[in-house]
N, C-alpha and C. Protein backbone atom coordinates (compact mmCIF):
# COMPACT_ATOMS: atom_id res chain seq x y z
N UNK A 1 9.59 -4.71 14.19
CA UNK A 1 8.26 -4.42 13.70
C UNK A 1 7.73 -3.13 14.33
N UNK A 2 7.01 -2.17 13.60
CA UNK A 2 6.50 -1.37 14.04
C UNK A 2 5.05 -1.68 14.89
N UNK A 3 4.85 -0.72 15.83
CA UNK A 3 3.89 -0.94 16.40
C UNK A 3 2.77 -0.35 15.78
N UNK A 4 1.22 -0.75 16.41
CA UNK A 4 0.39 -0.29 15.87
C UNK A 4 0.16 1.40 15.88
N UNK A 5 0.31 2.07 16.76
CA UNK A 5 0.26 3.52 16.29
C UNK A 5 1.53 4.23 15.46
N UNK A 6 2.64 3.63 15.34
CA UNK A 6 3.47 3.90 14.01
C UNK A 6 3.03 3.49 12.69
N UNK A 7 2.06 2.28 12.87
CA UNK A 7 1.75 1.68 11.43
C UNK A 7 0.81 2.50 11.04
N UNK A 8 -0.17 3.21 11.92
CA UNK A 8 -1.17 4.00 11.10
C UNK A 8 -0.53 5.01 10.17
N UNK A 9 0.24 5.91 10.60
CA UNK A 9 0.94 7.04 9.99
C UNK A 9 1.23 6.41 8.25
N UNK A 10 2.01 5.28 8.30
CA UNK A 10 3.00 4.85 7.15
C UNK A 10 1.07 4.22 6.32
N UNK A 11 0.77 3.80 6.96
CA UNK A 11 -0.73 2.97 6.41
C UNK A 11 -1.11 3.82 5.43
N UNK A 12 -1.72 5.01 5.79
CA UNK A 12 -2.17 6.29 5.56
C UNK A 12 -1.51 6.96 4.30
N UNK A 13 -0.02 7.23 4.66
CA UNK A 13 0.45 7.66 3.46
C UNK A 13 1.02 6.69 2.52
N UNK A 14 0.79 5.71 2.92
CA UNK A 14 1.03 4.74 1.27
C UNK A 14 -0.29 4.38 0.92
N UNK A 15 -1.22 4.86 1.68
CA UNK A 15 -2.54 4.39 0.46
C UNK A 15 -2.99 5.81 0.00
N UNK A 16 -2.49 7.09 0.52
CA UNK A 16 -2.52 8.32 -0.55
C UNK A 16 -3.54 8.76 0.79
N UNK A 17 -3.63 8.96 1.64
CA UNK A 17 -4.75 9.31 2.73
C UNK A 17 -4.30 10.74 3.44
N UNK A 18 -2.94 11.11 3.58
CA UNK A 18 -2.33 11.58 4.75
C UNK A 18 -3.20 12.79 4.72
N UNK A 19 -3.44 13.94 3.34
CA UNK A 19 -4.27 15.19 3.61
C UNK A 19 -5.63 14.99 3.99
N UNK A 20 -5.91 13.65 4.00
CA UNK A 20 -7.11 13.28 4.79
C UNK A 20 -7.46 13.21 5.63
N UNK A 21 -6.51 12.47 6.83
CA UNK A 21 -6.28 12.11 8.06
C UNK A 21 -7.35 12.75 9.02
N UNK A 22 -7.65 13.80 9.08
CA UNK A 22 -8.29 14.48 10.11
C UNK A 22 -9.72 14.67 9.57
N UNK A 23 -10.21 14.14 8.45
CA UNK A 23 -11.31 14.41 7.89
C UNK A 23 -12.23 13.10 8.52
N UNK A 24 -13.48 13.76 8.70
CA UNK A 24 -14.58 12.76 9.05
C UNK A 24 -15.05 11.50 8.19
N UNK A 25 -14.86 10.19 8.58
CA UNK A 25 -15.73 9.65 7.67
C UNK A 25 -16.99 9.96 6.62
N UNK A 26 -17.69 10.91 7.29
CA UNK A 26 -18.78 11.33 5.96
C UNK A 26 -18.27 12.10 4.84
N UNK A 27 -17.12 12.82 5.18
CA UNK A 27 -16.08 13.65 4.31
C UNK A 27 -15.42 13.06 2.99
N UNK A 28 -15.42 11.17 3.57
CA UNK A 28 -14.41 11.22 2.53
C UNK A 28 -15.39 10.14 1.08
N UNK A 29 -14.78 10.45 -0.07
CA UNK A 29 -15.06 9.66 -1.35
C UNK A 29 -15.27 8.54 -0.96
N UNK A 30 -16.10 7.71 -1.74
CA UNK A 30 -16.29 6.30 -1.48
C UNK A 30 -14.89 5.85 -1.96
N UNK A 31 -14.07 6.11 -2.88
CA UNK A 31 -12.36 5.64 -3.07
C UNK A 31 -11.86 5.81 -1.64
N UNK A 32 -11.66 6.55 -1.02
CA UNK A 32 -11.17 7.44 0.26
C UNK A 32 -11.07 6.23 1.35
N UNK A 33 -12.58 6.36 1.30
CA UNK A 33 -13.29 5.74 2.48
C UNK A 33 -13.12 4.19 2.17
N UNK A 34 -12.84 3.08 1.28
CA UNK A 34 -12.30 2.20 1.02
C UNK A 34 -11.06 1.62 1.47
N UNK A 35 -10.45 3.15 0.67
CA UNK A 35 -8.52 2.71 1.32
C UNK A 35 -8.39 2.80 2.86
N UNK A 36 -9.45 3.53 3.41
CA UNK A 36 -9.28 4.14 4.96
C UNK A 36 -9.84 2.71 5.79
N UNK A 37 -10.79 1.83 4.94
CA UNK A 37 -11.33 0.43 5.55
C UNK A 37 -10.07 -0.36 5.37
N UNK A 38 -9.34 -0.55 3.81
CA UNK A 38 -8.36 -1.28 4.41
C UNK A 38 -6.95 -0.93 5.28
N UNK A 39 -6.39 0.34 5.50
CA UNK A 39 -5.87 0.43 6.49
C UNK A 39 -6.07 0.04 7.57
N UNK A 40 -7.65 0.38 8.34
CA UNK A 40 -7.86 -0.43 9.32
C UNK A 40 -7.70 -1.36 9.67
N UNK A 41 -7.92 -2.44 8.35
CA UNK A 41 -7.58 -3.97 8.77
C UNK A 41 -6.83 -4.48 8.78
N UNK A 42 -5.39 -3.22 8.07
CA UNK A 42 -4.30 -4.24 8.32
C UNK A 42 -3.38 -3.68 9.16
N UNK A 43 -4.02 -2.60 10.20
CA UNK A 43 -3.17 -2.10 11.34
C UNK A 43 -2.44 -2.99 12.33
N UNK A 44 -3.17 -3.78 12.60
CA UNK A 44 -3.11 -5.15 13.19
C UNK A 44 -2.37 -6.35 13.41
N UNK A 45 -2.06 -6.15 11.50
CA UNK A 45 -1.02 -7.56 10.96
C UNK A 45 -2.22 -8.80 11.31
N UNK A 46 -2.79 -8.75 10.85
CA UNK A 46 -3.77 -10.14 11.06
C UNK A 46 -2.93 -11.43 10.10
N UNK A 47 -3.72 -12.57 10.53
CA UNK A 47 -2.77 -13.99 10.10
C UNK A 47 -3.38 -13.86 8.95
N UNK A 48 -4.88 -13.68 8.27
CA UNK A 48 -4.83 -13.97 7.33
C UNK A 48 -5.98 -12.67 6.57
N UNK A 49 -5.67 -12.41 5.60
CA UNK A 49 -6.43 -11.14 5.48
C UNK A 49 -7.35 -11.68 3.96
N UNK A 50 -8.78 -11.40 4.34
CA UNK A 50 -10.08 -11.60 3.35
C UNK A 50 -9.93 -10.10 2.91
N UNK A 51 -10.19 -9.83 1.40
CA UNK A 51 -10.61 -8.65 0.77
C UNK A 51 -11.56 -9.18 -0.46
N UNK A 52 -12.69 -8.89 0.17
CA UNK A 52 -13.69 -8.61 -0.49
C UNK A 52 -13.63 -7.62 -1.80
N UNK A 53 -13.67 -7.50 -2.72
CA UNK A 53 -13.59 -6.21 -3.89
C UNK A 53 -12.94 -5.49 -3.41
N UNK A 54 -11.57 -5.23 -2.84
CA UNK A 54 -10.87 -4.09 -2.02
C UNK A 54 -10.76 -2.90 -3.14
N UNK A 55 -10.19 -3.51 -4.61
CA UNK A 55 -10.45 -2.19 -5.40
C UNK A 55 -11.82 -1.85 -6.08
N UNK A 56 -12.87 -2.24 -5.57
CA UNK A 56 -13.95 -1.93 -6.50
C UNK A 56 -14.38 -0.67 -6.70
N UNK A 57 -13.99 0.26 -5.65
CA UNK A 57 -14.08 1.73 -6.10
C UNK A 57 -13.01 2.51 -6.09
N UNK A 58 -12.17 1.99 -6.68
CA UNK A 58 -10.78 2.71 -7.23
C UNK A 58 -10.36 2.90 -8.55
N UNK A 59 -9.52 4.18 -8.89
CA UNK A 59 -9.17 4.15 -10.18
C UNK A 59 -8.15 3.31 -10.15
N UNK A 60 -6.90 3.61 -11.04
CA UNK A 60 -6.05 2.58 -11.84
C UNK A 60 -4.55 2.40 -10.45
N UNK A 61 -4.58 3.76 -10.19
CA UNK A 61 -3.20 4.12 -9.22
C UNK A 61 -3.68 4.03 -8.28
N UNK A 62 -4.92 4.22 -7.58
CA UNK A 62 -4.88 3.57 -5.96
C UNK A 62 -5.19 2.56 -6.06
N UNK A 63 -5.92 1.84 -7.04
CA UNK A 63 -5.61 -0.11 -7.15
C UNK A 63 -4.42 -0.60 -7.19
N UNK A 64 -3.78 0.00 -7.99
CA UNK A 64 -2.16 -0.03 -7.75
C UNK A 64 -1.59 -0.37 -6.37
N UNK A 65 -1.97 0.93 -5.65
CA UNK A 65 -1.29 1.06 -4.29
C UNK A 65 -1.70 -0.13 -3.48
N UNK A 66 -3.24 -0.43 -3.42
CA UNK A 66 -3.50 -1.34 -2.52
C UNK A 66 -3.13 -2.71 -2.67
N UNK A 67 -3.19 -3.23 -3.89
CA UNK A 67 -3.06 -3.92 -4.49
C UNK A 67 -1.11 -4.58 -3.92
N UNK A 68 -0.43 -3.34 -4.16
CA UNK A 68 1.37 -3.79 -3.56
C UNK A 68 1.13 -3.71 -2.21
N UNK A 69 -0.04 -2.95 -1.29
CA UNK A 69 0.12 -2.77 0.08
C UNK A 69 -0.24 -4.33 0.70
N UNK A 70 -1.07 -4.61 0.08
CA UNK A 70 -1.90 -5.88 0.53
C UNK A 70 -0.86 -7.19 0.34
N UNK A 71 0.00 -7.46 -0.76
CA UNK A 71 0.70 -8.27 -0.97
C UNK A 71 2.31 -7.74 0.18
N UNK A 72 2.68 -6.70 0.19
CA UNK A 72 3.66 -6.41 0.84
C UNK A 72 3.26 -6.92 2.81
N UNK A 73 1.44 -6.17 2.78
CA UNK A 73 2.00 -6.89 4.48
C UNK A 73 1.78 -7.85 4.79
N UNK A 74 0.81 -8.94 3.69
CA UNK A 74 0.70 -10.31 3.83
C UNK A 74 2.44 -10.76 4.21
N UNK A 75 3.29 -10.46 3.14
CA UNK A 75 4.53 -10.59 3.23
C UNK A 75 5.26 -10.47 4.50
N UNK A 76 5.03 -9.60 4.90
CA UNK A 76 5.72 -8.77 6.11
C UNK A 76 5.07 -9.71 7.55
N UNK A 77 3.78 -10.00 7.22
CA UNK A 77 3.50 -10.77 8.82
C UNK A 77 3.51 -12.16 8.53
N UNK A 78 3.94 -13.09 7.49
CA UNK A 78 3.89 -13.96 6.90
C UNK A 78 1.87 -14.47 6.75
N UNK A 79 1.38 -13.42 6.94
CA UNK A 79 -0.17 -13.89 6.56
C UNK A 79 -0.55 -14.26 5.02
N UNK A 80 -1.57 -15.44 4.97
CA UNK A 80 -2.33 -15.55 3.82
C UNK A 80 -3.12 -14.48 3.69
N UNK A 81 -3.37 -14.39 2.15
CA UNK A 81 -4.28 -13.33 1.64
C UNK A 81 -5.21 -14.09 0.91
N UNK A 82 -6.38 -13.69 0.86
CA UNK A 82 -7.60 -13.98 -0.12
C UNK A 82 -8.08 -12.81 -0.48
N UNK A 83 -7.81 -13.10 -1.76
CA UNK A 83 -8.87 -11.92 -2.30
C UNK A 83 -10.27 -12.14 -3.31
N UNK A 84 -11.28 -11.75 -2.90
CA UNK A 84 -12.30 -12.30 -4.18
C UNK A 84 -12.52 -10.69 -5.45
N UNK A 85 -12.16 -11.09 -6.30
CA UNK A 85 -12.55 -9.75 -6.87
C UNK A 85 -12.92 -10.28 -8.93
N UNK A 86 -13.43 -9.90 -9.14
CA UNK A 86 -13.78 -9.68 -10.85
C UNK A 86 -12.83 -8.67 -11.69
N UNK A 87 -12.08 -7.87 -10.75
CA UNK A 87 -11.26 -7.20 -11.38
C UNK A 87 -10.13 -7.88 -12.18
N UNK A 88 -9.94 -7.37 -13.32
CA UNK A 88 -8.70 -7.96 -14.45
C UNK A 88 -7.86 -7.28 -13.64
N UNK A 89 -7.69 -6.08 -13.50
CA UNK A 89 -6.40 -5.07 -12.97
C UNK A 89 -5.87 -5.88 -11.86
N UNK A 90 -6.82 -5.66 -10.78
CA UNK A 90 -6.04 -6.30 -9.59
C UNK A 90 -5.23 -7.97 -9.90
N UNK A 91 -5.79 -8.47 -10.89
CA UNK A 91 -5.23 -10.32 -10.71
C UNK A 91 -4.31 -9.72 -11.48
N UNK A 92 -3.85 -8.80 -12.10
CA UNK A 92 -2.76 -8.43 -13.00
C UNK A 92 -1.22 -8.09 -12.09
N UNK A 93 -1.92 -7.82 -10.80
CA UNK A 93 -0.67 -6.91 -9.44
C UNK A 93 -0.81 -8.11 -8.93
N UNK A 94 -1.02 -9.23 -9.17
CA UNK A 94 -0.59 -10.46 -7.87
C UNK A 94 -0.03 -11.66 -8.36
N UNK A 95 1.13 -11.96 -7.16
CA UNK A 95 1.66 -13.07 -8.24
C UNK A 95 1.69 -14.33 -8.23
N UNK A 96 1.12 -14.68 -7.34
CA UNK A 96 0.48 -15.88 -7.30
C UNK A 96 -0.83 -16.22 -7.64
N UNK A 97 -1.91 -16.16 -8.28
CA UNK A 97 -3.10 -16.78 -8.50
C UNK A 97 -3.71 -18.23 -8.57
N UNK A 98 -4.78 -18.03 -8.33
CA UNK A 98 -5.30 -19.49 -8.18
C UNK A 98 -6.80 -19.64 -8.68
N UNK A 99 -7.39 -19.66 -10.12
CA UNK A 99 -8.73 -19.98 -10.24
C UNK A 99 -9.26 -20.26 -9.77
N UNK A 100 -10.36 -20.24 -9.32
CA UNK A 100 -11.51 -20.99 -8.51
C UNK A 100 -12.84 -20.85 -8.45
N UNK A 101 -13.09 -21.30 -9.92
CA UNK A 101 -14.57 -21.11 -10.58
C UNK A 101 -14.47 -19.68 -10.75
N UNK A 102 -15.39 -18.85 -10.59
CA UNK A 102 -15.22 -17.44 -11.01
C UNK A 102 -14.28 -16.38 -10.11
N UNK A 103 -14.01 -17.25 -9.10
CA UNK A 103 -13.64 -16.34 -8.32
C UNK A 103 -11.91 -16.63 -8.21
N UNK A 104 -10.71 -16.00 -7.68
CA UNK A 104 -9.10 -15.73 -7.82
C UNK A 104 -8.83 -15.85 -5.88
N UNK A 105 -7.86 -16.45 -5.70
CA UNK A 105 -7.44 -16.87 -4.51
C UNK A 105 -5.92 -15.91 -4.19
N UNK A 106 -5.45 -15.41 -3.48
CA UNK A 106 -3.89 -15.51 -3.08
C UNK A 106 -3.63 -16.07 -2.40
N UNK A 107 -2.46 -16.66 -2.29
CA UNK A 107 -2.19 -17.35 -0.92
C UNK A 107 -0.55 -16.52 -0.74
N UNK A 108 0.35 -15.39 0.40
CA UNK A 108 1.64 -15.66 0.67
C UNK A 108 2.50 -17.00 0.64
N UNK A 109 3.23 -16.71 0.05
CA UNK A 109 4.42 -17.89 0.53
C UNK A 109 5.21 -17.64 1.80
C-alpha cells in the first residue's frame, strides 16, 4: 500500500487536479475545489466513506472520474461506501445499488 504522501500525488492526478496542485483554495472552480475535498478524504483510506452529492458540481467526465475513484478505493481498503446523491449519472457508474426511499446506498463487497 502506498503511503499517505504517495497517495496525494496519484489522488490529484486521477481526479484531473495535478496543474492545480499549487493553486490556492480561493483559486480553484467550485468543480476543482470539490474533487480537491474528495481527495482529501480519501488520503487516508478511511473504513467507510459518506459522499454527500460528491458530483453535484461536476460535468459528465469528472463525475466519471470520481465516481471509478470512489468505487476503486472503497475497493482497495475494503471500505463501505455511501453515497447520497439525486444524480441519474452517478447511480449509472455504480454497481451495486440499493433504493432507499429517495435516496441510493453503496455498499463494497
Amino acid at each position: 500500500h502506498a503511503t499517505e504522501g504517495e497517495r496525494v500525488p496519484m489522488l490529484i492526478e486521477r481526479l484531473g487536479l495535478a496543474h492545480r496542485a499549487h493553486a490556492r483554495p480561493r483559486e480553484l472552480s467550485q468543480g476543482e475545489a470539490q474533487r480537491a475535498a474528495i481527495a482529501r478524504a480519501l488520503i487516508g483510506r478511511p473504513d467507510l466513506i459518506i459522499a454527500d452529492e460528491p458530483t453535484s458540481a461536476l460535468d459528465r467526465a469528472n463525475m466519471e472520474k470520481v465516481a471509478e475513484l470512489l468505487r476503486e478505493c472503497a475497493g482497495e481498503a475494503g471500505a463501505s461506501l455511501l453515497i447520497v446523491t439525486h444524480d441519474d449519472r452517478l447511480r449509472d457508474h455504480i454497481t451495486s445499488v440499493r433504493q432507499i426511499g429517495p435516496m441510493a446506498a453503496e455498499s463494497a463487497a
